[in-house]
N, C-alpha and C. Protein backbone atom coordinates (compact mmCIF):
# COMPACT_ATOMS: atom_id res chain seq x y z
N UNK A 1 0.83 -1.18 0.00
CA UNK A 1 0.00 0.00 0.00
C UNK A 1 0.88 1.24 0.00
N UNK A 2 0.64 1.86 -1.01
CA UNK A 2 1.33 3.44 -1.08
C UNK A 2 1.14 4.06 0.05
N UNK A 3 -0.19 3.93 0.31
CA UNK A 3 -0.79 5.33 1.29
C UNK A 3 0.41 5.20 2.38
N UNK A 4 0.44 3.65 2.84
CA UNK A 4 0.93 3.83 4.09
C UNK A 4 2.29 3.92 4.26
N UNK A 5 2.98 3.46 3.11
CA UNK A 5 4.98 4.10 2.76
C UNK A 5 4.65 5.51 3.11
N UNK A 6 3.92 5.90 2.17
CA UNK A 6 4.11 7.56 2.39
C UNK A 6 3.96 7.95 4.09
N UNK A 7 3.19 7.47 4.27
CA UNK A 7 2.94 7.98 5.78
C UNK A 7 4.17 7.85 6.55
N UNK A 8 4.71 6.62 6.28
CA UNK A 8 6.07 6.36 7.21
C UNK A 8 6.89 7.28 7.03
N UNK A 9 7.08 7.59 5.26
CA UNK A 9 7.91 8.76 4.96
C UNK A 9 7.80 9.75 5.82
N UNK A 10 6.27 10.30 5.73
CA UNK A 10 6.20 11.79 6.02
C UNK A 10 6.51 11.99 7.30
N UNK A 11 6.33 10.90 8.61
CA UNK A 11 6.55 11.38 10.03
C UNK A 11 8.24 11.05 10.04
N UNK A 12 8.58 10.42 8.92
CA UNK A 12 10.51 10.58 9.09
C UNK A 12 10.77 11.53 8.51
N UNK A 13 10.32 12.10 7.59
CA UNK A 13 10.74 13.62 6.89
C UNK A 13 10.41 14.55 8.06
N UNK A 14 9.18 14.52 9.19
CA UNK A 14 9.32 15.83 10.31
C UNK A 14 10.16 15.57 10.85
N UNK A 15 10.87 14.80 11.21
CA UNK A 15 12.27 15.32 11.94
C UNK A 15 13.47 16.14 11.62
N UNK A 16 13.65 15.92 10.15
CA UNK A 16 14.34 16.61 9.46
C UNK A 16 13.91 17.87 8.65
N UNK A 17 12.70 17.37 7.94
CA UNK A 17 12.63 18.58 6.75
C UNK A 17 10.91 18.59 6.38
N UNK A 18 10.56 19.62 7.27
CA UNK A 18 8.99 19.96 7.19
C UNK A 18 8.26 20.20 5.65
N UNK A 19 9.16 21.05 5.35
CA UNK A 19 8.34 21.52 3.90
C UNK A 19 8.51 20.05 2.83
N UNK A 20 8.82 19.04 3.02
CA UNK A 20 8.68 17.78 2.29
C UNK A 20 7.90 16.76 3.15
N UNK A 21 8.43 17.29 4.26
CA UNK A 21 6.68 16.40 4.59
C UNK A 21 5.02 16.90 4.45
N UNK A 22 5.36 18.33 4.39
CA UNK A 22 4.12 19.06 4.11
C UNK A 22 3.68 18.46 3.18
N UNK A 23 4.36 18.40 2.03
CA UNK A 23 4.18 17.70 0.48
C UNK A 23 3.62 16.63 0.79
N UNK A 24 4.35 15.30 1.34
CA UNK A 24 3.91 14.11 1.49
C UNK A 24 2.61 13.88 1.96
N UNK A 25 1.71 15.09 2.89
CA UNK A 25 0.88 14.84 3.26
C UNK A 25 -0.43 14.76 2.23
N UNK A 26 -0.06 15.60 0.96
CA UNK A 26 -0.70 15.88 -0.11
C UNK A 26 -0.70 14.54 -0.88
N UNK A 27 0.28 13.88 -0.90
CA UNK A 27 0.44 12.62 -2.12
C UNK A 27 -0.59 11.05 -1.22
N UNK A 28 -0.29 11.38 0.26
CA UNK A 28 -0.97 10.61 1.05
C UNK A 28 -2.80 11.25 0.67
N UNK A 29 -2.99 12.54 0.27
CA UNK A 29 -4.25 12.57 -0.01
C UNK A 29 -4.99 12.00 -0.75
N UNK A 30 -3.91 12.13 -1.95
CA UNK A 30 -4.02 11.88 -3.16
C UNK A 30 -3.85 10.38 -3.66
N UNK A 31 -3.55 9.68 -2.36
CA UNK A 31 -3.66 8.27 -2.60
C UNK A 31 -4.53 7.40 -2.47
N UNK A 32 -5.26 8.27 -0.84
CA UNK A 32 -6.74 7.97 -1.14
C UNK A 32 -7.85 8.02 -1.68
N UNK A 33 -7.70 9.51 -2.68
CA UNK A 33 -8.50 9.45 -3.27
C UNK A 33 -8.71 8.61 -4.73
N UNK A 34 -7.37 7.71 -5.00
CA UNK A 34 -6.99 6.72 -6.06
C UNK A 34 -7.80 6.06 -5.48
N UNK A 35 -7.75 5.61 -4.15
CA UNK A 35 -8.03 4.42 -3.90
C UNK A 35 -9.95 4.36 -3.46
N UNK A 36 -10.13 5.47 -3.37
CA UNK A 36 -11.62 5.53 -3.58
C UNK A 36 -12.22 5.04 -4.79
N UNK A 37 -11.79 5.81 -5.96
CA UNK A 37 -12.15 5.67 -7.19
C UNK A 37 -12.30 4.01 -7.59
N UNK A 38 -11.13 3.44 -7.28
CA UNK A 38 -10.64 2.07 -7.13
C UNK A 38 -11.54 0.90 -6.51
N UNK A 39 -12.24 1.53 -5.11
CA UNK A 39 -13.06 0.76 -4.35
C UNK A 39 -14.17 0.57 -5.47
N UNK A 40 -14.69 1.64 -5.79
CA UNK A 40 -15.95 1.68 -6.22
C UNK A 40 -16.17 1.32 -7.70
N UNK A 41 -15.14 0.70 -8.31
CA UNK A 41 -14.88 0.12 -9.51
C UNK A 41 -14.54 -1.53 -9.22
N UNK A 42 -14.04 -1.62 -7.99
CA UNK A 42 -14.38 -3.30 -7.65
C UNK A 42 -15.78 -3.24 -7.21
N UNK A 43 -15.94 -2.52 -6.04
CA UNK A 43 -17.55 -2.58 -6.17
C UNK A 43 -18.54 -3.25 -7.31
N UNK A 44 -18.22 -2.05 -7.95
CA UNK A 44 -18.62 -2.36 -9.42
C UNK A 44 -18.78 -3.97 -10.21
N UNK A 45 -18.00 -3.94 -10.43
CA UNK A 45 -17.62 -5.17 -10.84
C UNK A 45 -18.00 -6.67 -10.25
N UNK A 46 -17.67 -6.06 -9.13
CA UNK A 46 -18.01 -7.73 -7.93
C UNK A 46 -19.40 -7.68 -7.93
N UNK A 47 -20.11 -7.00 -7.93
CA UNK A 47 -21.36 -6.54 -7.88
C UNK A 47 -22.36 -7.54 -8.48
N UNK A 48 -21.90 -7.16 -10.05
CA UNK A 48 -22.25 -7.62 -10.75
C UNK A 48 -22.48 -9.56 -11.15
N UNK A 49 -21.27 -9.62 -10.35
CA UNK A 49 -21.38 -11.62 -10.28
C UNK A 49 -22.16 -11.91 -9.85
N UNK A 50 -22.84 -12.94 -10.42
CA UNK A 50 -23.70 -13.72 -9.66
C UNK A 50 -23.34 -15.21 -9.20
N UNK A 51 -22.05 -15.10 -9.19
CA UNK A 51 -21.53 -16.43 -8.41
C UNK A 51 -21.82 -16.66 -6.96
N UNK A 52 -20.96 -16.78 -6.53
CA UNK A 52 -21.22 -17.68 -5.27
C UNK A 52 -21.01 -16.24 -4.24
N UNK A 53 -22.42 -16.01 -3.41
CA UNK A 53 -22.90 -15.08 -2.21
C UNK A 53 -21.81 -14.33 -1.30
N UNK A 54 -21.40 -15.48 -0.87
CA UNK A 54 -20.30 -15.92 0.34
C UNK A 54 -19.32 -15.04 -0.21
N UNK A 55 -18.72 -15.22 -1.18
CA UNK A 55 -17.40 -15.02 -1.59
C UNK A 55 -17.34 -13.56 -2.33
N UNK A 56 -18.51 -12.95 -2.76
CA UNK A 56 -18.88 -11.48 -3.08
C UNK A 56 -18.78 -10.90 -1.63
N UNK A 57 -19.71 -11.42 -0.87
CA UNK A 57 -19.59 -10.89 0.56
C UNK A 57 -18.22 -10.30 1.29
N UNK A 58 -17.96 -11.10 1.25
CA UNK A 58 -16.55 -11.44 1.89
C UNK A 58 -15.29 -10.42 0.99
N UNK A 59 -15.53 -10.60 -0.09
CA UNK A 59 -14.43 -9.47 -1.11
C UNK A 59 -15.18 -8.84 -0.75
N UNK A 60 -16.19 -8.01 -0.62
CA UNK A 60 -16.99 -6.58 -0.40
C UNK A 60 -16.26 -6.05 0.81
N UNK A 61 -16.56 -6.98 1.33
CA UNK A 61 -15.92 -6.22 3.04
C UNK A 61 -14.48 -6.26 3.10
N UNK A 62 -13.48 -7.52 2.73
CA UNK A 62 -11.92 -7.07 2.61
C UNK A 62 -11.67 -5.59 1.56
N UNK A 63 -12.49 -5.09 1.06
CA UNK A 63 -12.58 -4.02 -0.11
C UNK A 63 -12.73 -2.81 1.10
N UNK A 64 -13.71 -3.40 1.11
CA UNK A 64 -14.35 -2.18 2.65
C UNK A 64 -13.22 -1.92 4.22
N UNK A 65 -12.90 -2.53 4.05
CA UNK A 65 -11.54 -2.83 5.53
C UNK A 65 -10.65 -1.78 4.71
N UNK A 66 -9.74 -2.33 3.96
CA UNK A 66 -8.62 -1.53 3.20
C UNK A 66 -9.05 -0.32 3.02
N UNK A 67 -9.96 -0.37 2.46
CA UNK A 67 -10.45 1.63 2.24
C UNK A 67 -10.23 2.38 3.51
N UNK A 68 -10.79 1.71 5.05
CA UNK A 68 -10.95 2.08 6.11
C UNK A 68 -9.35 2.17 6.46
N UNK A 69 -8.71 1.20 6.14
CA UNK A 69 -7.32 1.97 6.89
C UNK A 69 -6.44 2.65 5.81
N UNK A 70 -6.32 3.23 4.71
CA UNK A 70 -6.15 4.07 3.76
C UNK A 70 -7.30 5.39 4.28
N UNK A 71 -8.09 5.59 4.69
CA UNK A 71 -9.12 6.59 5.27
C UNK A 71 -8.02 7.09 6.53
N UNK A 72 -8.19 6.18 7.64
CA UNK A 72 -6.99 6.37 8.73
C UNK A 72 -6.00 7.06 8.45
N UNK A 73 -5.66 6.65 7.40
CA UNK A 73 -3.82 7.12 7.16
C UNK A 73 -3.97 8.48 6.60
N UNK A 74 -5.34 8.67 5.97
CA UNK A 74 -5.56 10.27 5.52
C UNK A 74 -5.71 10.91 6.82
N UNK A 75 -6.59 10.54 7.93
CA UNK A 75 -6.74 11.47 9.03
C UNK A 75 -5.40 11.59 9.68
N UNK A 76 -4.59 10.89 9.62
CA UNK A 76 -3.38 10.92 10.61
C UNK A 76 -2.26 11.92 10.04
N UNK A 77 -3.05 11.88 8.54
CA UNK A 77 -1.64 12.89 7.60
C UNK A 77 -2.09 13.96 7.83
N UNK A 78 -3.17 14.53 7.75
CA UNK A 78 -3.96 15.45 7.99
C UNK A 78 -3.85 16.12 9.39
N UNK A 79 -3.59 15.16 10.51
CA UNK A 79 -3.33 15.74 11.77
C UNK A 79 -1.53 15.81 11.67
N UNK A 80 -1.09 15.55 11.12
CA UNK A 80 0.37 15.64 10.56
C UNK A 80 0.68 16.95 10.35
N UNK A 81 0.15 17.19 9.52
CA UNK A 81 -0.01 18.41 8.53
C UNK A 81 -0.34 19.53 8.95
N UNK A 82 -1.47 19.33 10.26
CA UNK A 82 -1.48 20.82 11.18
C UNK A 82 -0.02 20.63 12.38
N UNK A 83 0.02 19.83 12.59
CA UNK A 83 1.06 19.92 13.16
C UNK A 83 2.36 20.89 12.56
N UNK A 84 2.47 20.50 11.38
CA UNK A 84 3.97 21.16 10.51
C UNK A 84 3.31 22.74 10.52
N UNK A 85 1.87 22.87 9.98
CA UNK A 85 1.71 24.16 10.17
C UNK A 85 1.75 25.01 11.45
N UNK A 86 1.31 24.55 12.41
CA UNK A 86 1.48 24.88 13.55
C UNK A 86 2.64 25.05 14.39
N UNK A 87 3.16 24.57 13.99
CA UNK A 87 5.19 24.33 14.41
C UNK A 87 6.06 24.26 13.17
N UNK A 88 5.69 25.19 12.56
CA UNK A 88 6.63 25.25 11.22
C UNK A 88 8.47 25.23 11.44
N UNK A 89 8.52 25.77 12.22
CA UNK A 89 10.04 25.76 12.66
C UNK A 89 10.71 25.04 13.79
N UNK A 90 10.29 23.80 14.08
CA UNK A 90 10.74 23.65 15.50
C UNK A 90 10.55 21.91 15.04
């Protein structure tokens, strides 16, 4: 998962160098919102089978989990991110 490299990145870039983690917090946005687009095109798709119940089910919700912690990793960049603004120099 991208989202969550980046994330590792960005809280090792505040120790050193804010204005690139500022950035990172943006690409971490921007990863979820790939990965929205993404959900809802397996959605899509799985949707549509009419195979076996169980096993739509079940991909629906491992679909649904992953989104949820790619969601996480946006709020945490996001509280990241006021942080750097808030303590820009320190």
């Amino acid at each position: 998962m991208e989202c969550i490299k980046d994330l590792i990145d960005c809280v090792s870039l505040m120790e050193s160098n804010f204005e690139e983690a500022f950035e990172k917090t943006f690409e971490i946005e921007s990863d979820r919102r790939n990965a929205k687009k993404l959900k809802y095109r397996i959605f899509d798709k799985l949707y549509q089978k009419k195979d076996n119940v169980l096993q739509i089910y079940l991909t629906s919700k491992l679909v649904a989990y992953t989104y949820d912690v790619l969601d996480a990793a946006e709020d945490i960049a996001d509280y990241l991110r006021g942080l750097i603004i808030k303590y820009p120099s320190k």
